[in-house]
Every structure is written in structure tokens, then in C-alpha cells.
Protein backbone atom coordinates (compact mmCIF):
# COMPACT_ATOMS: atom_id res chain seq x y z
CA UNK A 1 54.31 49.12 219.17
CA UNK A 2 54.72 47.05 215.40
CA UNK A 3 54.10 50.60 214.12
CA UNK A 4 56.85 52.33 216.13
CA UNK A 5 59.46 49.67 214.60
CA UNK A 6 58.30 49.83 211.29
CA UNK A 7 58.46 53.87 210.86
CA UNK A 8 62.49 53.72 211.66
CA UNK A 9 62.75 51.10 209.17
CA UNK A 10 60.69 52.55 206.22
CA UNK A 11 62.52 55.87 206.87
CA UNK A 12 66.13 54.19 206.42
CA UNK A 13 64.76 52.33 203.26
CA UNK A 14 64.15 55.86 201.96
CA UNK A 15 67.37 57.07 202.89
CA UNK A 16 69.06 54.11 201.22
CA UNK A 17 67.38 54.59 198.35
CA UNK A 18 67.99 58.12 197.87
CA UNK A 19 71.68 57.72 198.25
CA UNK A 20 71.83 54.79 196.08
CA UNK A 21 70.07 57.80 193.37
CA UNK A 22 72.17 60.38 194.23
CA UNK A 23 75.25 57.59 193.67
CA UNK A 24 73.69 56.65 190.40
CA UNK A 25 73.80 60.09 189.09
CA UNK A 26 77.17 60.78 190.09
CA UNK A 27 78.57 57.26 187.74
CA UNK A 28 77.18 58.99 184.87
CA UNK A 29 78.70 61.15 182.29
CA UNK A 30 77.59 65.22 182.73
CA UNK A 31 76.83 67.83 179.98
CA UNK A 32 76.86 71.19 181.18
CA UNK A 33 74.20 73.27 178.65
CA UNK A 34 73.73 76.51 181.08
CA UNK A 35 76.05 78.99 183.05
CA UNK A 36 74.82 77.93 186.60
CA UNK A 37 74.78 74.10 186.35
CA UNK A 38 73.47 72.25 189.44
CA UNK A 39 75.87 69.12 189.94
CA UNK A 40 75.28 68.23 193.68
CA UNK A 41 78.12 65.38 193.76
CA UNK A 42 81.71 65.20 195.41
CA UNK A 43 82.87 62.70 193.42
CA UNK A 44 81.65 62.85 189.77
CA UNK A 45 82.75 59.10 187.95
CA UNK A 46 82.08 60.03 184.75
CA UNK A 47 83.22 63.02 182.42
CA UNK A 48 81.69 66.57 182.29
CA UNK A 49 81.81 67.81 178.99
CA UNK A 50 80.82 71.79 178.58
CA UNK A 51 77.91 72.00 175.86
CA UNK A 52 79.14 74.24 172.74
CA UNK A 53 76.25 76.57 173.03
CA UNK A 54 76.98 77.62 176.82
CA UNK A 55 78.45 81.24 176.08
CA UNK A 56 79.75 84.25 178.43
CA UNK A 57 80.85 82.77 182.33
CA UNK A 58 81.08 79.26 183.47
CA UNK A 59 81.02 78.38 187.09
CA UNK A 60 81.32 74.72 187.79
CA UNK A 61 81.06 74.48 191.61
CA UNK A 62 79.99 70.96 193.86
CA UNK A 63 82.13 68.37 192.73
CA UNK A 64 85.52 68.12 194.38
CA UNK A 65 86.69 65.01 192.59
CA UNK A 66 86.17 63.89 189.05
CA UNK A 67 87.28 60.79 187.95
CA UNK A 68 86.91 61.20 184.61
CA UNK A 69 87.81 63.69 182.31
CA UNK A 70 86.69 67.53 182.19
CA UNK A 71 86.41 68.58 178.66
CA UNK A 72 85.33 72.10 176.82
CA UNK A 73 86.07 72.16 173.14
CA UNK A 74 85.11 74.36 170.54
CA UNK A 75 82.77 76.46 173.31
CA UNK A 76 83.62 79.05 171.01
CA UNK A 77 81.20 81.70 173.07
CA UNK A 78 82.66 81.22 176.68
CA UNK A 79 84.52 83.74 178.09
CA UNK A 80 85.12 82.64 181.52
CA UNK A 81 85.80 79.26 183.32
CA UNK A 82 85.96 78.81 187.02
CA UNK A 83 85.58 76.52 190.11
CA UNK A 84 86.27 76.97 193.22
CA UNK A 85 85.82 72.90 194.75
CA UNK A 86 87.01 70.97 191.94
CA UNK A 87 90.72 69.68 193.33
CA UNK A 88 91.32 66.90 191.10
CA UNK A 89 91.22 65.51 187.43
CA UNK A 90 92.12 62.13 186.86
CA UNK A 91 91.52 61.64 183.87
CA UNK A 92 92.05 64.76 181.09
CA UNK A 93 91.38 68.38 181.63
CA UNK A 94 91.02 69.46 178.27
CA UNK A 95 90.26 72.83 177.05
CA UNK A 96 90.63 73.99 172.77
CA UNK A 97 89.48 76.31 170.51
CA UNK A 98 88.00 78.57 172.98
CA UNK A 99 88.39 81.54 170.60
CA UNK A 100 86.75 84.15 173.51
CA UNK A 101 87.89 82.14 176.56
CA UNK A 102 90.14 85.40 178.94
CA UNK A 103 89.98 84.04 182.36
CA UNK A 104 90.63 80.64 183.73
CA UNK A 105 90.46 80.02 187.70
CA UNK A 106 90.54 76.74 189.05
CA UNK A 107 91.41 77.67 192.83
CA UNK A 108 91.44 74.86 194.17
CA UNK A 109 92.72 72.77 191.44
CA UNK A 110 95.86 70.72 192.78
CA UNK A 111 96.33 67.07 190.40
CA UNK A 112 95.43 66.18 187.26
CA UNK A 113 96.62 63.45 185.37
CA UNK A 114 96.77 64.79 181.47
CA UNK A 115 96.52 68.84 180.84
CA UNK A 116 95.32 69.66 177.06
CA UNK A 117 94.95 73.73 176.63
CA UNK A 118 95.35 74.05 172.94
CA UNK A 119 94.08 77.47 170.49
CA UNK A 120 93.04 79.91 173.16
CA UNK A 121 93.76 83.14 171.43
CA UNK A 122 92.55 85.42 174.18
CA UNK A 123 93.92 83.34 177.65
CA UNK A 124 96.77 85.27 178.95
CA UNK A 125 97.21 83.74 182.73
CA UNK A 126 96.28 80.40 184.74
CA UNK A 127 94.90 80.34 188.07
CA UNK A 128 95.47 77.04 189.60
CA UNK A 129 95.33 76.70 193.37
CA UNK A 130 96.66 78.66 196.11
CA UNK A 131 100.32 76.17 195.15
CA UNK A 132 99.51 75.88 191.70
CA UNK A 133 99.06 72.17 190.04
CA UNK A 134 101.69 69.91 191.66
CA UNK A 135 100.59 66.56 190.20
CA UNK A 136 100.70 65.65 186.20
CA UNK A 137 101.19 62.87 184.18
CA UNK A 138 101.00 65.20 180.39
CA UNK A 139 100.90 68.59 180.07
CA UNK A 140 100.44 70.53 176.67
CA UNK A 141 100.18 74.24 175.91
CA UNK A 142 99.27 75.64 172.65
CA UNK A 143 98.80 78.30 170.29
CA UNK A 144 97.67 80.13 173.48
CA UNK A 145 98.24 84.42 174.25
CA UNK A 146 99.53 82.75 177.87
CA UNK A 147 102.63 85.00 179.39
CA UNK A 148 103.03 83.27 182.70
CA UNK A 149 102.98 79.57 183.59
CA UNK A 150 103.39 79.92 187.10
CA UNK A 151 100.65 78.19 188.06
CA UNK A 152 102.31 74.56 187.09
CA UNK A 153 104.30 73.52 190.29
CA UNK A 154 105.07 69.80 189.20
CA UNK A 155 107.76 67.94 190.34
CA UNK A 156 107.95 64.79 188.12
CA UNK A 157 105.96 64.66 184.43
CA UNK A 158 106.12 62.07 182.15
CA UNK A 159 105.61 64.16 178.87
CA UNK A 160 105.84 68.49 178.60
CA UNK A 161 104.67 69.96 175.41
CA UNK A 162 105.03 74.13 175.38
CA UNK A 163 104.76 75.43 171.59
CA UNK A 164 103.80 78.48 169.56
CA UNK A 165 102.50 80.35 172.54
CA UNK A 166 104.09 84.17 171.10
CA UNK A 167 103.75 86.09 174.55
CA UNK A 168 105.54 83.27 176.53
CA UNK A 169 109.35 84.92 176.97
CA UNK A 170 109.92 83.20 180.23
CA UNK A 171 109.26 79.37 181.54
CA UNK A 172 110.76 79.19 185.24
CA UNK A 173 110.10 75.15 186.55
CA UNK A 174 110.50 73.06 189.41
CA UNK A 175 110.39 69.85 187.00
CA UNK A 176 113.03 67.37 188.75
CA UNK A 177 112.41 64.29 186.37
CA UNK A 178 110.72 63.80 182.65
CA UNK A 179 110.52 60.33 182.27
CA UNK A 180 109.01 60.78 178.60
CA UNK A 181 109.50 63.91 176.74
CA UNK A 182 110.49 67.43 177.09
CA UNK A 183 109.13 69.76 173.55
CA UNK A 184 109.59 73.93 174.04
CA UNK A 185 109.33 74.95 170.57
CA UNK A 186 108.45 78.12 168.54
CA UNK A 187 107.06 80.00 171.99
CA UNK A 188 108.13 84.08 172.66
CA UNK A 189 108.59 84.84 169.19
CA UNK A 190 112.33 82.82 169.50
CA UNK A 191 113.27 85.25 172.52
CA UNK A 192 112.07 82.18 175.27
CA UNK A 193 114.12 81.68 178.37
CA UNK A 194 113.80 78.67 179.78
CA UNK A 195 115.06 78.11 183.61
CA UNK A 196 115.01 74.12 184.72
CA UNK A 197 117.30 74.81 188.24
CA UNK A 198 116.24 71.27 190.05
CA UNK A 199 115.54 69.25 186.53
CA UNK A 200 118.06 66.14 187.39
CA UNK A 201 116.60 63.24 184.55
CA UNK A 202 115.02 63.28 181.49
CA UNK A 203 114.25 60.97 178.95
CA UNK A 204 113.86 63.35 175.20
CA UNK A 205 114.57 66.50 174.88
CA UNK A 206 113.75 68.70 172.27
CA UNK A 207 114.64 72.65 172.15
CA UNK A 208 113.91 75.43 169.23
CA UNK A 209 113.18 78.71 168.92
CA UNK A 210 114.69 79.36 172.67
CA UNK A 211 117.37 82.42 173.22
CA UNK A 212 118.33 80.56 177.00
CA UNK A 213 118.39 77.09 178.48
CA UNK A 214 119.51 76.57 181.61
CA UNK A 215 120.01 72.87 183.31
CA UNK A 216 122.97 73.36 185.99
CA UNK A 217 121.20 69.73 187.93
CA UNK A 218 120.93 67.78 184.85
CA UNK A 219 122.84 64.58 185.09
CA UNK A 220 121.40 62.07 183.07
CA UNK A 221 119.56 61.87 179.49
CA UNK A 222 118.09 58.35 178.92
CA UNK A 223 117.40 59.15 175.00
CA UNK A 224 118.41 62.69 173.35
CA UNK A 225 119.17 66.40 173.57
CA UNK A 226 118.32 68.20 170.82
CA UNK A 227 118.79 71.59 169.93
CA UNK A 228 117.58 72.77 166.35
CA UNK A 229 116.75 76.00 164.76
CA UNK A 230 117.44 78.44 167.86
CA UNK A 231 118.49 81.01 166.12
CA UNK A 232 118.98 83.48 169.23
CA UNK A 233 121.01 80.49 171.31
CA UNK A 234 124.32 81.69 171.77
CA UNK A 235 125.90 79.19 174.51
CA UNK A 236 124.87 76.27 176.58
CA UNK A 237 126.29 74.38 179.39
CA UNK A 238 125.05 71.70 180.92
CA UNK A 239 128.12 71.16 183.87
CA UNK A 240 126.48 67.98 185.46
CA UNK A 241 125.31 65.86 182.67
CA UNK A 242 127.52 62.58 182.77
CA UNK A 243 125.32 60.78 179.67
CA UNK A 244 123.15 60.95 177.14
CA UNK A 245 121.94 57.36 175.91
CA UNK A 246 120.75 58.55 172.05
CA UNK A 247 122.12 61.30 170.95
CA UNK A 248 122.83 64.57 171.08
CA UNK A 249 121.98 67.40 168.28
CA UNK A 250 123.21 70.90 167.83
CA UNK A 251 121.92 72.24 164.32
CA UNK A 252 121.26 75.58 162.75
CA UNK A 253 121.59 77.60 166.12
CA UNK A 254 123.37 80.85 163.97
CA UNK A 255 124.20 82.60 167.07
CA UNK A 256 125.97 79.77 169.09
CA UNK A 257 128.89 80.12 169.91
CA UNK A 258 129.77 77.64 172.90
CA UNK A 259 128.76 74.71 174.35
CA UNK A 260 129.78 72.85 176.94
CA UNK A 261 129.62 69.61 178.41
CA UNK A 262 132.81 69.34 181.28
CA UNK A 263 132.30 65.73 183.13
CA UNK A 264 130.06 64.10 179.98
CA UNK A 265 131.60 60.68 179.47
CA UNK A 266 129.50 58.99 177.06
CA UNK A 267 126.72 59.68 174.45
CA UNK A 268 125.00 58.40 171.55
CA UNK A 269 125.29 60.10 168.54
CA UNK A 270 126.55 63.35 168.12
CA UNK A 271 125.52 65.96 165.82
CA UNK A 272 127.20 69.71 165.31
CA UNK A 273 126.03 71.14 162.46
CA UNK A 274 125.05 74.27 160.51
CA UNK A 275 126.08 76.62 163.81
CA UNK A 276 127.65 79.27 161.73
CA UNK A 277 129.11 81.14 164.36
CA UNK A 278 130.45 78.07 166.55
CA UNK A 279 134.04 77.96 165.60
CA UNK A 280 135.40 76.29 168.62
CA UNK A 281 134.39 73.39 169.51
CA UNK A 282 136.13 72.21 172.30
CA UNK A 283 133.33 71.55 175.15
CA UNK A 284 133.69 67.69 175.44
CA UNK A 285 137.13 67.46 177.89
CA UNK A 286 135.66 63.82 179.04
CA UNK A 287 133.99 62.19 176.90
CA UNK A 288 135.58 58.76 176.02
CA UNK A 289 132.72 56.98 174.36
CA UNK A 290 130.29 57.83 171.38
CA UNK A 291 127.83 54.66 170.75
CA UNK A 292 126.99 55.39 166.85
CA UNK A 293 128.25 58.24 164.68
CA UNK A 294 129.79 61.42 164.31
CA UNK A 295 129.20 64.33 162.45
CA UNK A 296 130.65 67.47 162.29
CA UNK A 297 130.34 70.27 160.21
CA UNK A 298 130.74 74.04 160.10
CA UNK A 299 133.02 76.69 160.40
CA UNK A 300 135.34 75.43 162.83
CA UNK A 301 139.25 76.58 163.69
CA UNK A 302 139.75 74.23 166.71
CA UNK A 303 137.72 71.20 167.28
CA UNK A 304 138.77 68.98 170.60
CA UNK A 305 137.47 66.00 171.93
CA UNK A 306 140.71 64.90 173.69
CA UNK A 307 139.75 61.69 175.58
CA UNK A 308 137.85 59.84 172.96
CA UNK A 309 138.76 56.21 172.61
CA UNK A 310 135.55 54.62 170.75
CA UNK A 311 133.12 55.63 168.35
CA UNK A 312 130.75 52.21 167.18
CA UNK A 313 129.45 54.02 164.41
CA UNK A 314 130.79 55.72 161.34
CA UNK A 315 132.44 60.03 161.56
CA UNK A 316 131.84 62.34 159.09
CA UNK A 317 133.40 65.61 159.75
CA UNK A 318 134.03 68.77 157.35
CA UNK A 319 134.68 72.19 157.65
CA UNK A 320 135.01 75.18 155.80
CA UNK A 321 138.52 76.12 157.17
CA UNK A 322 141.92 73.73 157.39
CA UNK A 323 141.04 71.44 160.53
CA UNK A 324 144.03 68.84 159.21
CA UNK A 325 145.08 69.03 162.78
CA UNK A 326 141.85 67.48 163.53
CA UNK A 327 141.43 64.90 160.54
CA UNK A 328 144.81 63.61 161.30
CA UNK A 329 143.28 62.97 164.98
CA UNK A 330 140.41 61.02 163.68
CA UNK A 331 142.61 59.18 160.93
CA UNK A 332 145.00 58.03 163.70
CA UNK A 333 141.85 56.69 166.22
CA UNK A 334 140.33 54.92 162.83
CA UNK A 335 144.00 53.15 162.29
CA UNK A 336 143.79 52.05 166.08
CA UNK A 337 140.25 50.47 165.78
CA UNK A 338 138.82 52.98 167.70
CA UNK A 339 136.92 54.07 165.39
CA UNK A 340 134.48 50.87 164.12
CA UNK A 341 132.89 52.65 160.91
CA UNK A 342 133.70 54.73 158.39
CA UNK A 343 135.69 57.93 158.94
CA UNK A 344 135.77 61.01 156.25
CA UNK A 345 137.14 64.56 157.33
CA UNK A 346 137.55 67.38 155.01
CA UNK A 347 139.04 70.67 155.27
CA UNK A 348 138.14 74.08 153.51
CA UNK A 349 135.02 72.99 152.66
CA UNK A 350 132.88 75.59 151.05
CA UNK A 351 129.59 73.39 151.19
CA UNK A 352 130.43 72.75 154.95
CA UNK A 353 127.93 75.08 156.00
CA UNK A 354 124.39 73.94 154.53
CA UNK A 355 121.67 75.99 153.30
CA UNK A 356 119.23 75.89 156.47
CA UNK A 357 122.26 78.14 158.28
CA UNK A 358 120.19 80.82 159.11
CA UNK A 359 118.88 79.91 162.21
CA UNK A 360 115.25 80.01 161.48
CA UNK A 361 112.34 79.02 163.07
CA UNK A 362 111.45 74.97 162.72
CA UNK A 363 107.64 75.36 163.25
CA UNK A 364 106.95 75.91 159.30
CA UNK A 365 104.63 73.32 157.70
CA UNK A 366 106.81 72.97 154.83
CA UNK A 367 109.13 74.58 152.21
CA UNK A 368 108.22 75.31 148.43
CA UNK A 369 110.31 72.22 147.30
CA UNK A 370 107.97 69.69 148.91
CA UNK A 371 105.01 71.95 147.95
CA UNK A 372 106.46 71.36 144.17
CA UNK A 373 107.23 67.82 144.93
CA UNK A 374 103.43 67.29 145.80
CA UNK A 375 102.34 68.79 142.75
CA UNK A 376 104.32 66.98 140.40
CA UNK A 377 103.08 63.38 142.40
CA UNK A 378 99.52 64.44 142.41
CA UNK A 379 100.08 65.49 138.46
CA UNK A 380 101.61 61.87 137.80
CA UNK A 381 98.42 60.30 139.68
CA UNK A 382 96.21 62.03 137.39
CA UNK A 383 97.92 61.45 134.62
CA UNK A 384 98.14 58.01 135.20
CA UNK A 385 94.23 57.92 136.17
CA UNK A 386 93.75 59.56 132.70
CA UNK A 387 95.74 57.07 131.07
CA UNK A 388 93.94 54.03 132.85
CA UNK A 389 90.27 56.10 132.09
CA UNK A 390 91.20 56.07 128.17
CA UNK A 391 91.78 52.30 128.27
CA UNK A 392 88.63 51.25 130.05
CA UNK A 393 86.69 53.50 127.96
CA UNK A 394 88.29 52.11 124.66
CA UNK A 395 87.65 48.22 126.01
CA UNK A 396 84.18 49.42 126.47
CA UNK A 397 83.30 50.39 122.71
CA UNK A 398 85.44 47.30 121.67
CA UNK A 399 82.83 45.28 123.59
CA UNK A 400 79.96 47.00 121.78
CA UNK A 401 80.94 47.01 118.62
């Protein structure tokens, strides 16, 4: 009879503490060293990290949930990554310099709270879930071969980094809100088009080497719009936006011709520059108030801004054809007050038009002036070394003689 109660008990004990194991195992951090790894958890709490030595195909299969972060850098052998159960990251799903890496399937891969895939010369497609990724907090993509970025379904992100990815021509997105920052830069070898149909708020914005951008929902920018060095652009409208809190930026885009902004009513500082072919520039019919400055320069034969009543800050504007139309609007709002800082505006200009006019691509590391710039500082720090060498050696014989 005592035994028959004590059997039931003993066997629980052993269940307990075999789950309690199993639990332990699962709170720890994971390193993957072989092809076929064995991870017989749900819910992994710590990271998995891939080993650098594991080469050829990857299958990570058990855990559903990882709480941590998944990360597989410099697993310069691999080839081929792939899991069929995990369905969330939430912590950082990081994969670089995975010089071999062709295939990545993550079927049932639906949220993941940061997105890293940075240097993968040979990855061409994702494969995330039968509806794609729907949940991010940061995404960032590259120096990748990727062409298609349909598997990233995600409503709201706080920050979107897509650069120097050379095969990506076309970005089509569901994005409805960037609360942080929007970067598509140097991607499709400056041929990109980007389509952002239900994008409604963002935060930064920051466009180059793009041929098309098109944001027919956008409404509201809560810090800037910048478009630099898009030297395919030739128009953009953006017929809903009603403010932009920082400023706004249009320089050295040679093929752009329009833009236009019909029911924008106030911005922060604006910025036409260097747009060699833009010579009308008459796309602001509402807007009333600039908080900071102006400046304006190009080729322009009409410029228009018909409704403005304040600028805070200072206007510069200059072209290289006779705008005195123009100047004698801005002189007239700067003799009202309207204008609260400095105003300048010169026609027939020749220097209106700066040298960077070409249009070219902003992802350089750096032009020959600063490259001569360095080398006469780090020539001054040796000669100065030199000079400070010479007197400690000289104090030194002084001392022995």
C-alpha cells in the first residue's frame, strides 16, 4: 500500500526534474557548430549564434520562439540557411559577411524585432513566411545581390535602411508609418523605383540614387525630406503632404525637372539647389510658412511661392538667369517683416550652379580634396613630432654633458 503511493510520487519528482533540465537548457545561449543541430526547445531564451566553421546547408528546426537574438556572421562557408518552425525573433536576426550564403528560407518566419542582412554577395531572394515578415522594429539591407524584397510585409517600422544592393531596381511597400528613419540610397545602380502607396507618416527621410519615388498617402513629415544626388529623378509629387517639421532638401538631382507639393502649408527649411535642369519652380501654391531659411539656387526662369507670409530664418537665393521678378518679391516680404533674417537674391549668376551638378552618386567615401587635406594634417603631425623628437633628444645630451 506505502509502496503504491510512493511510486506515483517518485515518478512526478522525475518528471519535474526533467522539465526543470530541459527549461534550464532552453535559458541558455546556443552555438550551432554542425549542419543538423539538435535544439529540442520551443522557446529558446537565449541567443543562437551559428559557429564560423559550419559550412555548406544549415537547417535550424525545433524552436518556434527565440527570445533572443539569432546571429550568423562571418560563416563565410555556408551556403544555405533554413527553418521551417522558427516564427519569431525578438531580439536581432542578424546575418553578414556570408560571402557563399544563395538561399535563405525562413517559412515560417512572421516578427522580428531588428533585421541586420549586411555583405551577402551571392543572396538574390528572401523567403519569409507564407505572408512574408509583418512585424519589425529595424530593418537594414546591405551590399547584398537581393532583386526582390517581397518578402517584408510590415506595416509600421521605426527605422528602414536599403543601400548599395546593385540588382535591387524595384522596392514595392506596404509601410504606413516610419516613426524613425527612412534611408534608400545607392541601390539598382541609380535606376531604383521606389513605390510607398499606403506610407501616411514618417519621421526622416532620406532619398539618393533613386530614378522614382512615389508617396500619393503621405501627409505628414515630423523631421525632413531629403532628396540628394538622384541623378535619374526627373519629377516628384507628393499631393497630400500638408508639413514637413525640419526641412526639406532637393540637391544635385540633374534630371529634375518638377516638383510638387499642392496643399503643403508649412515646412522647415527649404533647400533647391544644384538641379540643373529644374527651371521652374513653382510647386509650392500653399505654403505660407517656412520655420528657418531659404535657399535657392540654380537655373531658374520662374520661381513661385505665392502665399508665403513668414520665413524665421534668413533667404539666400541666386540664379544664373534674371529672376528680378522674384528678388523684388522677396525684397518686398523682407520690408514687411516677413522675412525675420537676412535676405540676398541675385540674378545671372554664373556660380549659381555649383560644382557637384552632375547628379552623381552620394555613396563615395570621399573626394581627392579631403584625401589631400589628410595628407597635409598627417604631414604637419609628423613634422611637429619630429620637431618635439629633436628637442627631447637635445635636452638629453645637455643633461649628460
Amino acid at each position: 500500500m506505502r509502496f503504491n503511493q510512493i511510486l506515483p510520487a517518485v515518478i512526478a519528482l522525475g518528471a519535474t526534474v526533467k522539465a526543470q533540465s530541459d527549461d534550464d537548457s532552453c535559458s541558455e545561449d546556443i552555438t550551432i557548430r554542425d549542419n543538423n543541430p539538435t535544439i529540442n526547445c520551443e522557446v529558446v531564451r537565449g541567443d543562437i549564434t551559428v559557429d564560423e566553421s559550419v559550412a555548406g546547408e544549415l537547417n535550424i528546426n525545433g524552436p518556434e520562439e527565440i527570445r533572443g537574438n539569432l546571429i550568423v556572421n562571418n560563416v563565410t562557408g555556408l551556403i544555405s540557411l533554413s527553418s521551417s518552425t522558427i516564427s519569431s525573433i525578438n531580439g536581432r536576426f542578424e546575418l553578414q559577411d556570408l560571402t557563399l550564403l544563395s538561399n535563405l528560407q525562413f517559412s515560417s518566419l512572421r516578427s522580428v524585432e531588428d533585421l541586420v542582412l549586411a555583405r551577402l554577395a551571392q543572396l538574390g531572394s528572401l523567403t519569409f513566411g507564407t505572408t512574408g515578415v509583418t512585424r519589425a522594429s529595424t530593418i537594414r539591407i546591405s551590399d547584398t545581390h537581393i532583386s526582390d524584397l517581397s518578402g517584408l510585409r510590415i506595416a509600421t517600422v521605426d527605422s528602414l535602411q536599403i543601400d548599395n544592393n546593385d540588382r535591387l531596381v524595384l522596392f514595392s511597400s506596404d509601410l504606413v508609418n516610419i516613426t524613425d528613419t527612412l534611408q534608400i540610397i545607392a541601390n539598382g545602380n541609380d535606376n531604383m523605383t521606389v513605390e510607398m502607396n499606403q506610407l501616411e507618416t514618417a519621421a526622416e527621410i532620406q532619398i539618393s540614387n533613386v530614378a522614382n519615388f512615389e508617396v500619393p498617402a503621405l501627409t505628414e513629415v515630423s523631421a525632413s525630406l531629403k532628396f540628394e544626388n538622384n541623378p535619374q529623378l526627373s519629377s516628384f509629387s507628393a499631393p497630400n503632404l500638408t508639413e514637413i517639421a525640419e526641412s526639406l532638401t532637393f540637391n544635385n538631382n540633374r534630371e529634375l525637372r518638377n516638383i510638387s507639393f499642392p496643399v503643403l502649408t508649412s515646412s522647415g527649411d527649404l533647400t533647391v539647389e544644384n538641379n540643373a535642369n529644374l527651371i521652374a519652380l513653382e510647386g509650392f501654391p500653399e505654403l505660407t510658412r517656412i520655420e528657418g531659411g531659404v535657399r535657392l539656387a540654380g537655373n531658374f526662369e520662374s520661381v513661385e511661392i505665392p502665399e508665403l507670409s513668414l520665413v524665421t530664418g534668413g533667404v539666400n537665393v541666386t540664379s544664373s538667369t534674371d529672376i528680378e521678378e522674384f528678388c523684388e518679391f522677396f525684397d518686398d516680404a523682407k520690408s514687411r517683416g516677413d522675412i525675420r533674417g537676412e535676405e540676398e537674391c541675385t540674378s545671372e549668376d554664373p556660380d549659381a550652379i555649383g560644382e557637384e551638378a552632375d547628379g552623381g552618386s552620394g555613396s563615395g567615401s570621399g573626394s581627392d580634396d579631403d584625401d589631400d587635406e589628410d595628407a597635409e594634417d598627417a604631414a604637419g603631425i609628423v613634422g611637429v613630432n619630429m620637431a618635439v623628437l629633436t628637442v627631447a633628444v637635445l635636452a638629453g645630451l645637455t643633461q649628460l654633458l
